[in-house]
Protein backbone atom coordinates (compact mmCIF):
# COMPACT_ATOMS: atom_id res chain seq x y z
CA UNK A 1 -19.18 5.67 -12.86
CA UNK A 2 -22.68 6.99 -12.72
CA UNK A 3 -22.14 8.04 -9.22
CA UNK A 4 -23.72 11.38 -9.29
CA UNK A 5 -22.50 12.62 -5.73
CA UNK A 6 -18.45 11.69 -7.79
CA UNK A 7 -19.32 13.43 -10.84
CA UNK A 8 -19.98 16.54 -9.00
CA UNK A 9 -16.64 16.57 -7.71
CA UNK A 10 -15.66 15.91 -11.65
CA UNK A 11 -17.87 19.08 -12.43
CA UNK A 12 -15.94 20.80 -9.59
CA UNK A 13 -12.66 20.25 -11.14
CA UNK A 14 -13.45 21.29 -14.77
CA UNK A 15 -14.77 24.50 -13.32
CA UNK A 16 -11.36 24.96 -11.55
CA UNK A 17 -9.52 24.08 -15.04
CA UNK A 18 -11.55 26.45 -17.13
CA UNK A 19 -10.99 29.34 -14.41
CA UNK A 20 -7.10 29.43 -15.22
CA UNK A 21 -8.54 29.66 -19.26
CA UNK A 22 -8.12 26.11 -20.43
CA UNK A 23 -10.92 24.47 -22.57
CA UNK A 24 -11.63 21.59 -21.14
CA UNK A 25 -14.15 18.50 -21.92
CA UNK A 26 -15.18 15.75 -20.56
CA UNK A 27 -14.82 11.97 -22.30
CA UNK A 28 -16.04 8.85 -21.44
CA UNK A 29 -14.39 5.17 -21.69
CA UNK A 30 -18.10 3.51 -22.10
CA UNK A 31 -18.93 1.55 -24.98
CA UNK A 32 -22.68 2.78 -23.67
CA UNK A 33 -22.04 6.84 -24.53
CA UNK A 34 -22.44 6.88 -28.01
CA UNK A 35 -23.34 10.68 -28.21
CA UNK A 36 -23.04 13.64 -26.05
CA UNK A 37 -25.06 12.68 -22.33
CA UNK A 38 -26.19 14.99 -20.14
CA UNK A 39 -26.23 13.86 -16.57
CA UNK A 40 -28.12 16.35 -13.82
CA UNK A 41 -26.06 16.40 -10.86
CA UNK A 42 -27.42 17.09 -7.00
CA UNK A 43 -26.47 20.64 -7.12
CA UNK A 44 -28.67 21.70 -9.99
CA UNK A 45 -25.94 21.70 -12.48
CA UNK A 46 -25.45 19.23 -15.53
CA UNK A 47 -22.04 17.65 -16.27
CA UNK A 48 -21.89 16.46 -20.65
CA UNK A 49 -20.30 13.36 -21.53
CA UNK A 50 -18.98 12.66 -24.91
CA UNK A 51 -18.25 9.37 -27.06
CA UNK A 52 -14.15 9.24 -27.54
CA UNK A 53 -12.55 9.47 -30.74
CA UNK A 54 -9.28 8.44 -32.40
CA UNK A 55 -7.44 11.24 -35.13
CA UNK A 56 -7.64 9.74 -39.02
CA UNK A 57 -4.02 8.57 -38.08
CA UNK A 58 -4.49 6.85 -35.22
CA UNK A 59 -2.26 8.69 -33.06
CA UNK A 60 -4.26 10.94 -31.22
CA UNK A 61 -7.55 11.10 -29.02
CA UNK A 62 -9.64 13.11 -28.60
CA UNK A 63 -13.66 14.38 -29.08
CA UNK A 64 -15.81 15.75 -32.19
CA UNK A 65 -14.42 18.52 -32.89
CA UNK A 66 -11.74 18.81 -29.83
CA UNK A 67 -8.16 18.10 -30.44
CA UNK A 68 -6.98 17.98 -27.00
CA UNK A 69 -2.90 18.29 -26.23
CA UNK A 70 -3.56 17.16 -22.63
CA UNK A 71 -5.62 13.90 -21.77
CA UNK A 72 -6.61 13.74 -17.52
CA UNK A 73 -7.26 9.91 -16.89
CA UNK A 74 -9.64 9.59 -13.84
CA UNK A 75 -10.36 5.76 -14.41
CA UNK A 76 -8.23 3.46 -12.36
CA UNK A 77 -7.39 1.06 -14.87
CA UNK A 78 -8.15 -1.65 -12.68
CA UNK A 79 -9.49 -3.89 -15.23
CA UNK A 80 -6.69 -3.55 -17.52
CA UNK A 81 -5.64 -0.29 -20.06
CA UNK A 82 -7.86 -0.01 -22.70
CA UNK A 83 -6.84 -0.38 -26.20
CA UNK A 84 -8.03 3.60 -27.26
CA UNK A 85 -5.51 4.70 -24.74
CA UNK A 86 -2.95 2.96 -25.99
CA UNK A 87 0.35 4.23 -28.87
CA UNK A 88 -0.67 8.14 -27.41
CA UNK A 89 2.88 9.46 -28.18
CA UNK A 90 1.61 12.94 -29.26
CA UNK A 91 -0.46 14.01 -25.96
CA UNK A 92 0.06 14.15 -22.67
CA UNK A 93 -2.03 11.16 -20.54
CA UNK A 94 -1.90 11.78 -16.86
CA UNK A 95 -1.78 9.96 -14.69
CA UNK A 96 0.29 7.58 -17.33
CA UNK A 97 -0.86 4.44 -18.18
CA UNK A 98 1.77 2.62 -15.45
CA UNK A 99 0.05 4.78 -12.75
CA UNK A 100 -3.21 2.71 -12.98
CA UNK A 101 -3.90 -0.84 -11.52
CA UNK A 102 -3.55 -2.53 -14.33
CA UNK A 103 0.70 -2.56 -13.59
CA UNK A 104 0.88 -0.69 -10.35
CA UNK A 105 2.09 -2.14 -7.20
CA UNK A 106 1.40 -0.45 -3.48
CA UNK A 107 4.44 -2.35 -2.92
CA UNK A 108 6.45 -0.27 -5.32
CA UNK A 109 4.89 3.42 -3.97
CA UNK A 110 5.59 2.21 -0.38
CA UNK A 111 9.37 1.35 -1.22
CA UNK A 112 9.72 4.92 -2.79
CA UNK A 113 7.91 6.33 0.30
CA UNK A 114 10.16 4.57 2.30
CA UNK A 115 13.27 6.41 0.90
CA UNK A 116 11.87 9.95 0.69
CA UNK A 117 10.66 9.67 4.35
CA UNK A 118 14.36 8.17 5.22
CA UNK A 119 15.68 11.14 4.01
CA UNK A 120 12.91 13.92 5.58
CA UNK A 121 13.92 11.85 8.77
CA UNK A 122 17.32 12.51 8.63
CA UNK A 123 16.81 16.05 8.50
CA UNK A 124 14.23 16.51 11.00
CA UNK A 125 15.99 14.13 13.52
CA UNK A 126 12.43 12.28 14.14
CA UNK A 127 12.61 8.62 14.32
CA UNK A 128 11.27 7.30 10.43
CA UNK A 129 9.01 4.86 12.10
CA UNK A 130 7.08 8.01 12.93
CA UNK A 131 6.21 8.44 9.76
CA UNK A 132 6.25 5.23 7.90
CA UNK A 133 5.12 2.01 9.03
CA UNK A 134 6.52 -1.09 8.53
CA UNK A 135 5.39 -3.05 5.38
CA UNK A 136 6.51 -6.46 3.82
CA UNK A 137 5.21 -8.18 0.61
CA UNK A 138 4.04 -11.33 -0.53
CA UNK A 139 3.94 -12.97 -4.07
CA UNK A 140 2.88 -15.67 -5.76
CA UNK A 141 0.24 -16.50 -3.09
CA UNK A 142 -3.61 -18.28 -3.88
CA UNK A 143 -6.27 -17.93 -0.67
CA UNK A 144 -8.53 -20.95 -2.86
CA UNK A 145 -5.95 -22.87 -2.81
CA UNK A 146 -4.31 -22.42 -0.08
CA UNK A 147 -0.94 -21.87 -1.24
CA UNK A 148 1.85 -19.24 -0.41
CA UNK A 149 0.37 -19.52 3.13
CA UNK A 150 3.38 -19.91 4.87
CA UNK A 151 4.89 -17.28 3.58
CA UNK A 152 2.37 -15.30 3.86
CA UNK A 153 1.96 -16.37 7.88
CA UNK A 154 5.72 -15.94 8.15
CA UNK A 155 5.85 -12.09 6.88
CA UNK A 156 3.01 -11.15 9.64
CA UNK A 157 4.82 -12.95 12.69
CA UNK A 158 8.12 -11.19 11.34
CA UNK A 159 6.47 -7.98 10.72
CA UNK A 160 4.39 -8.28 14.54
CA UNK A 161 7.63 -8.65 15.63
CA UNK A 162 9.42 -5.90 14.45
CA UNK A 163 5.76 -3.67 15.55
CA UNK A 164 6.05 -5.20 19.70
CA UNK A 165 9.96 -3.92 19.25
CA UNK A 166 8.89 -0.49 18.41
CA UNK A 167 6.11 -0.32 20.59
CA UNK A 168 8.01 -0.96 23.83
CA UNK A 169 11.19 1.37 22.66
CA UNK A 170 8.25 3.73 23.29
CA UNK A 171 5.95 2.79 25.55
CA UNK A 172 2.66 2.08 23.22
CA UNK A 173 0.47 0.27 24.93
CA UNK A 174 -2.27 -1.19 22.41
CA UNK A 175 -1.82 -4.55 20.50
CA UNK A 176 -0.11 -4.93 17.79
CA UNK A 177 -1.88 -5.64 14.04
CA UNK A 178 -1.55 -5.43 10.56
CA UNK A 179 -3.31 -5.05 7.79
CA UNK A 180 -2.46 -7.62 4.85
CA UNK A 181 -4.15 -6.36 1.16
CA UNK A 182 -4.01 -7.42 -2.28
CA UNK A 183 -0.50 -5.07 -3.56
CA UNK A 184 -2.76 -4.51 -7.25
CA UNK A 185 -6.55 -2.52 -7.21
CA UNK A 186 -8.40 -0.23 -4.83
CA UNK A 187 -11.52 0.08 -3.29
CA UNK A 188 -11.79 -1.35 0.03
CA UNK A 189 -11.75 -4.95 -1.62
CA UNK A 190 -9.66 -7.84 -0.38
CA UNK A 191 -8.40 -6.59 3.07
CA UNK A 192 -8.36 -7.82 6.36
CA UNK A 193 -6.90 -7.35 10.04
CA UNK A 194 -4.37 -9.80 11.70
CA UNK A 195 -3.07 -10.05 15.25
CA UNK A 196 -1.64 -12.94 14.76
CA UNK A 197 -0.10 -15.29 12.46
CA UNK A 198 -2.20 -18.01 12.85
CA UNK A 199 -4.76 -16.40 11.68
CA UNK A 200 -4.33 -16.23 8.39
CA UNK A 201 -3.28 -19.85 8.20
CA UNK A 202 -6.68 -20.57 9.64
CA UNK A 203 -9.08 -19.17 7.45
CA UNK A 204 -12.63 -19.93 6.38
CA UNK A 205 -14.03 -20.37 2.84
CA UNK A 206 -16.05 -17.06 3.49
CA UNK A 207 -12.47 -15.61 4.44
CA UNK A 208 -10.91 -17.08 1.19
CA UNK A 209 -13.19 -15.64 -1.33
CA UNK A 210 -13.27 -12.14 0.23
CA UNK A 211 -9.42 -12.11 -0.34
CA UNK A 212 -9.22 -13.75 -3.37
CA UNK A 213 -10.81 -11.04 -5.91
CA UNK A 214 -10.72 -7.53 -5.46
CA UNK A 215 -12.12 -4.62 -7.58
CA UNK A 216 -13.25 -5.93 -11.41
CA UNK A 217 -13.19 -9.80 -9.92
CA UNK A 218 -9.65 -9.60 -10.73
CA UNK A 219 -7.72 -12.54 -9.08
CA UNK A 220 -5.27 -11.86 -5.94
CA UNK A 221 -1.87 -13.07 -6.23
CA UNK A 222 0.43 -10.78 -4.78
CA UNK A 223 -0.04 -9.25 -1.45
CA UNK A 224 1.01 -6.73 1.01
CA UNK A 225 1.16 -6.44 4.79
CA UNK A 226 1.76 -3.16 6.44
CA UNK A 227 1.91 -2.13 10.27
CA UNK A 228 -1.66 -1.25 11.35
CA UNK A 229 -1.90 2.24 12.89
CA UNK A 230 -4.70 2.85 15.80
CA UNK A 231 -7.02 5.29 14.46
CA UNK A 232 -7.31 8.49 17.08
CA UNK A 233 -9.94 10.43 15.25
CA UNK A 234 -13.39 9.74 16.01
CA UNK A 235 -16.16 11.91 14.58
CA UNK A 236 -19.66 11.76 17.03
CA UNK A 237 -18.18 8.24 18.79
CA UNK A 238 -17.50 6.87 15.17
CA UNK A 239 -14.19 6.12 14.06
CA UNK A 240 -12.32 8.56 11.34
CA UNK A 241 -9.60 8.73 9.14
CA UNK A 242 -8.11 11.87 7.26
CA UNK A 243 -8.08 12.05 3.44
CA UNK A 244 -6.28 14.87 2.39
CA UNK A 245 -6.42 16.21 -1.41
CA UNK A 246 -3.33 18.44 -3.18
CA UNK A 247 -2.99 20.03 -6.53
CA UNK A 248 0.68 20.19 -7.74
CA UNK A 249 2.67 20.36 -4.01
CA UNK A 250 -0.24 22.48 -2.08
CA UNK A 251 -2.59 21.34 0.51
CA UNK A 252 -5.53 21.96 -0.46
CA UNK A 253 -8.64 20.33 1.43
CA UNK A 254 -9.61 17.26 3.17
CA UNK A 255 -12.18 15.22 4.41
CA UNK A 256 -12.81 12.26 7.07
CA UNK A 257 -13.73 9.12 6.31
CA UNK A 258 -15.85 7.79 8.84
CA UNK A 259 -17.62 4.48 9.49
CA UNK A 260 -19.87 3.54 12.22
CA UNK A 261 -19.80 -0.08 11.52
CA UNK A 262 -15.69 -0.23 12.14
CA UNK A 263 -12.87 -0.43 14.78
CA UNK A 264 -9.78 1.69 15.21
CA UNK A 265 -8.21 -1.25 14.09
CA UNK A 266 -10.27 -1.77 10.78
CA UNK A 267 -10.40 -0.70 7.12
CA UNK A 268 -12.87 2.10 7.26
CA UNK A 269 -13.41 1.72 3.46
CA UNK A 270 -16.09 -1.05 3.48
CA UNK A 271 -19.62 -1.02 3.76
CA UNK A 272 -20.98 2.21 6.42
CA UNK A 273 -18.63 4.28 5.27
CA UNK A 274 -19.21 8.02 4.77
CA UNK A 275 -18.02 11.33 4.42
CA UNK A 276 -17.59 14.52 6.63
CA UNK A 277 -15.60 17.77 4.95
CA UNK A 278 -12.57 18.75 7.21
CA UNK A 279 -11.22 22.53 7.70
CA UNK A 280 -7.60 22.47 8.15
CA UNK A 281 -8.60 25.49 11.01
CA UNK A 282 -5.37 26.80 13.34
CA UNK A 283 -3.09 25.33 11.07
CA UNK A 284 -0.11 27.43 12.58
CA UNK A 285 -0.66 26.50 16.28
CA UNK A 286 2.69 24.48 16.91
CA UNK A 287 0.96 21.47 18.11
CA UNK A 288 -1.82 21.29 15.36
CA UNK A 289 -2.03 17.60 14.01
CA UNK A 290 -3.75 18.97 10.94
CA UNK A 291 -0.64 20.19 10.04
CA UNK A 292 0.94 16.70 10.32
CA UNK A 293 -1.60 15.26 8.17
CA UNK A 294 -0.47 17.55 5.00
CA UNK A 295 3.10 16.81 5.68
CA UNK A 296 2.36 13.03 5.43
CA UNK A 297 0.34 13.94 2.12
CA UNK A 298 3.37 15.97 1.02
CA UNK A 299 6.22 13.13 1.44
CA UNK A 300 3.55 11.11 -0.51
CA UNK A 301 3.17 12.78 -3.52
CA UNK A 302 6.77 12.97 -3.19
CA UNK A 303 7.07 9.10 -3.07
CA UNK A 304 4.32 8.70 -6.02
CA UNK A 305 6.66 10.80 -8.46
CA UNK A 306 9.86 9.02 -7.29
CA UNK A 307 7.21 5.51 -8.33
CA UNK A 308 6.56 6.53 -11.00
CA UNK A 309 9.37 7.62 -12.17
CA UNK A 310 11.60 4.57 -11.55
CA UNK A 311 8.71 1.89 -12.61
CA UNK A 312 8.09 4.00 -16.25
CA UNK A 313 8.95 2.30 -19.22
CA UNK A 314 11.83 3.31 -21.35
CA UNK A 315 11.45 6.50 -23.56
CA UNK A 316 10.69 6.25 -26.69
C-alpha cells in the first residue's frame, strides 16, 4: 500500500523494533520498487523501501546487503502467496504463509475461539454465549448463480433461531440479525446484514455482485454467518466499535472505528468509516468495559495460535 497515514504506523513499529536493538528494514513485495524509495510520511519523517532479494542458493530472502534471520509479513496474502516467499526453511516468516488469505478460513479461527472461550467459561462460571456468538458456515455456494441458496437461507433461519432462544433466556429485547461474509479475505468486502431468511433468497443483481468478489476480485464460494451483536458505543451520535491492538499477550492500545453512514446493526468497515484513538483510562474500576474489551482480545490471540497451530502443514 501507498497509504501514507498506514505506513506511519509501519514507521511506528520499526522504531519500536530497533528500540529493543534489532536491525530492522523494511522490504517491499512490488514488482514497481526496483531500488531503495523514500516515501515522506505526514509526520515529517521518511519511511525507505527496498527491492527484495533471494540468497545465491535460493533459500533465503532478504535485502542488498541484509541477511535477515527473521522475515515480518504485513501483506495479507489475499491474492495468493507469492512465489519469493515461498521454500523459506532457513528464516523465520511471521505471520506464516497459512496465516494469510490465500488458505485461511474465519471459519477455522472461530472454531478454535470457540474452544478456548468454552474453556475460560468454565472457569469463570459466565454463560459462553457471553463471549462468543453463534456462527455457522456455508460452502460451496455461487450468489451469480444462484446456487447453495438454500443452504445458505437454511443456516440463517437455524442460526436466528438459536439467537431469539438466547435472547429471551435473558430478556434482550432488540431483533435478532446476523451477519453472513465471505469465510476467505478482509476488508469490509462482501458482507451484509440479515433478519431474515428470506432475504437472502431474495436478492438483487446489485446484491449478487457485492457478495460475489471480495478483496483482489477474488471469487466467493464459501461463506460464514455469525450472530450479529448490537453495537453500544457511539462516538458524537455515530456508531463505534473497539479495535484493540497486543504485542505478544499484552494490551497495548486501541482505537474506535466509527462510521457515520452505519447502524448498530451494520459493518462499520465500509465506506465513512474513520478512526478515533481510545485510552483504556480506569481500567481497574470493577465495572470498566474497557477491561472486557482486552479480555475478548486476549481469548483471541489465544484462539489464533490454537488456528494456526492445528491448520499448519506438516513439519518438515
Amino acid at each position: 500500500t501507498r497509504n501514507t497515514f498506514y505506513l506511519q504506523n509501519v514507521a511506528r513499529l520499526i522504531q519500536i523494533f530497533r528500540q529493543t536493538g534489532l536491525n530492522v528494514r523494511l522490504g517491499s513485495l512490488s514488482d514497481d520498487v526496483k531500488e531503495p524509495t523514500n516515501i515522506d510520511l505526514p509526520d515529517g519523517t521518511t519511511l525507505t523501501l527496498e527491492p527484495l532479494e533471494r540468497s545465491a542458493n535460493g533459500r533465503r530472502l532478504g535485502l542488498k546487503n541484509f541477511d535477515p534471520c527473521t522475515i515480518l509479513l504485513n501483506n495479507d496474502l489475499s491474492s495468493g502467496i507469492p512465489k519469493v516467499l515461498e521454500g523459506l526453511h532457513e528464516q523465520n516468516l511471521l505471520p506464516p504463509l497459512h496465516a494469510g488469505w490465500a488458505v485461511r478460513r474465519k471459519t477455522n479461527h472461530f472454531a478454535a475461539y470457540d474452544e478456548v472461550v468454552k474453556k475460560f467459561a468454565k472457569l469463570v462460571d459466565v454463560d459462553p454465549w457471553m463471549l462468543n456468538p453463534y456462527f455457522a458456515k456455508c460452502g460451496e455456494i455461487n450468489f451469480q448463480e444462484r446456487t447453495g441458496e438454500e443452504c445458505l437461507a437454511a443456516n440463517v433461519d437455524s442460526l436466528l433461531a438459536k439467537i431469539r432462544k438466547k435472547y429471551k433466556e435473558y430478556g434482550i429485547e432488540e431483533k435478532p440479525f446476523v451477519i453472513v461474509k465471505a469465510d476467505a479475505g478482509t476488508y469490509g468486502m462482501g458482507i451484509m446484514t440479515v433478519r431474515d431468511a428470506s432475504e437472502v433468497k431474495d436478492l438483487n443483481r446489485k446484491q449478487r455482485n457485492k457478495m460475489s468478489v471480495v478483496k483482489e476480485g477474488l471469487e466467493v464460494s464459501e461463506v460464514i454467518i455469525q450472530e450479529g451483536v448490537h453495537t453500544i458505543e457511539h462516538i458524537n451520535d455515530a456508531v463505534a466499535e473497539p479495535v484493540v491492538y497486543m504485542i505478544d499477550r499484552y494490551v497495548v492500545g486501541s482505537f474506535y472505528r466509527v462510521n457515520t453512514l452505519r447502524g448498530i446493526d451494520e459493518n462499520l468497515n465500509a465506506p465513512g468509516a474513520h478512526f478515533v484513538p481510545l485510552a483504556f483510562a480506569d481500567r481497574n474500576t470493577p465495572m470498566n468495559r474497557f477491561y472486557k474489551y482486552g479480555v475478548v482480545a486476549r481469548l483471541a490471540l489465544l484462539a489464533a495460535a490454537v488456528e494456526l497451530e492445528v491448520t499448519g502443514p506438516p513439519a518438515v
